[in-house]
Protein backbone atom coordinates (compact mmCIF):
# COMPACT_ATOMS: atom_id res chain seq x y z
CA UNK A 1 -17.46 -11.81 15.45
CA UNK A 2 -15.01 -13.85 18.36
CA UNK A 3 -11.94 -11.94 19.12
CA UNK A 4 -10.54 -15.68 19.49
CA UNK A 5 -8.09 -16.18 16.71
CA UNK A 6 -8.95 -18.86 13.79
CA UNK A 7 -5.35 -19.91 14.62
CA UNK A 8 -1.90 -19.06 16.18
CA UNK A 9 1.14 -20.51 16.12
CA UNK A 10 3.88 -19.46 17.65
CA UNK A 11 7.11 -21.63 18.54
CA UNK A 12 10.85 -20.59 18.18
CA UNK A 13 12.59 -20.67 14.61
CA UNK A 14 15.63 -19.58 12.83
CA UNK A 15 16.25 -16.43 11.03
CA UNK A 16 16.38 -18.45 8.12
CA UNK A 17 13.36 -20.16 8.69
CA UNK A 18 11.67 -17.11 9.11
CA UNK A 19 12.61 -15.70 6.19
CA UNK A 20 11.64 -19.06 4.20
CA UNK A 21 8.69 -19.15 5.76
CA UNK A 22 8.04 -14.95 4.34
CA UNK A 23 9.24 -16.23 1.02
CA UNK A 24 6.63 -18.47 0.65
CA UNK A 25 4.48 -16.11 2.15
CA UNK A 26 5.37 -13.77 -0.49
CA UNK A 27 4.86 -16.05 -3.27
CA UNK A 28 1.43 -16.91 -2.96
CA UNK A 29 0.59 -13.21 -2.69
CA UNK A 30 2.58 -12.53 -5.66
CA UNK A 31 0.61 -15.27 -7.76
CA UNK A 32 -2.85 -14.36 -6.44
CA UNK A 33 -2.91 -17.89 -4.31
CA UNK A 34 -4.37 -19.12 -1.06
CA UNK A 35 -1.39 -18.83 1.12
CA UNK A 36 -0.44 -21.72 3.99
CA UNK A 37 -0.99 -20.34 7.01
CA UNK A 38 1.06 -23.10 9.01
CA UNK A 39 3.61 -25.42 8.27
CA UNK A 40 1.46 -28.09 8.72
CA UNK A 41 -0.64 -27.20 6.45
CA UNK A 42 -4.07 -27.01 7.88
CA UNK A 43 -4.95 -23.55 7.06
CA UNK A 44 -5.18 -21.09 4.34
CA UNK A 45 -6.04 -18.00 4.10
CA UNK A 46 -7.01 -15.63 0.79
CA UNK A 47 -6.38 -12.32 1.20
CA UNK A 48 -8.37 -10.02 -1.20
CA UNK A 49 -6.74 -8.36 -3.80
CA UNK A 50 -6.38 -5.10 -2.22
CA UNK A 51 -5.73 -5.69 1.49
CA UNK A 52 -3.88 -3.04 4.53
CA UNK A 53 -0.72 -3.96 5.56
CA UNK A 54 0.41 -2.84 9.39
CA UNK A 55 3.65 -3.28 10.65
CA UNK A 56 4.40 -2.30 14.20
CA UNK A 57 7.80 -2.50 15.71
CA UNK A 58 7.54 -2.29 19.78
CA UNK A 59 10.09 -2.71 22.58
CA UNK A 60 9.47 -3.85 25.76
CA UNK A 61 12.12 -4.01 28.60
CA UNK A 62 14.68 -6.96 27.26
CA UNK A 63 12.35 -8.03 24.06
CA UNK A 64 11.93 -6.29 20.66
CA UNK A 65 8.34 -7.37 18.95
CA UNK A 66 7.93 -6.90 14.91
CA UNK A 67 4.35 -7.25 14.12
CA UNK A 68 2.96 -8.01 10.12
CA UNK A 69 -0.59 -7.69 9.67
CA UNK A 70 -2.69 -8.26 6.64
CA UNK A 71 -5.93 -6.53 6.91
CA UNK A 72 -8.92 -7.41 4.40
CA UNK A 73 -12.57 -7.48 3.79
CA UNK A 74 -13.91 -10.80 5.43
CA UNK A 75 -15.30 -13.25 3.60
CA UNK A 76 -16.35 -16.46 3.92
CA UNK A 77 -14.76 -18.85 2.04
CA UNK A 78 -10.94 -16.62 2.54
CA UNK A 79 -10.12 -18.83 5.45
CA UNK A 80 -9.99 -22.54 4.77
CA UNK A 81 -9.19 -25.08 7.90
């Protein structure tokens, strides 16, 4: 398996987009949906039911770093682009 990511995205955002963004995040989990990875809409992903969640919080110098990760069994069709 590539360590190259399926996708990133990364660009600067509100607190309250953030948390929208989570919210929706949330949602889908909460009704057993494929979740939107971006807000463009090109990828989903489908965790499995049971899945590891890892949160790291890191400092570095001048910049604080929360980190959510949802771990889960691979599988083929649980990324969609």
């Amino acid at each position: 398996m590539s360590d190259d990511p399926v996708h990133r995205s990364r660009r600067p955002r509100s607190r309250r987009a953030i948390a929208s963004y989570l919210s929706r995040v949330a949602r889908a989990l909460r009704r057993g949906e494929p979740v939107l990875a971006d807000e463009d809409q090109t990828v989903t992903v489908d965790p499995a039911t049971e899945s590891e969640l890892d949160i790291v919080i890191d400092r570095d110098g001048d910049t604080a770093t929360l980190e959510l990760e949802i771990e889960w069994a691979a599988d083929e069709n649980d990324i969609v682009t």
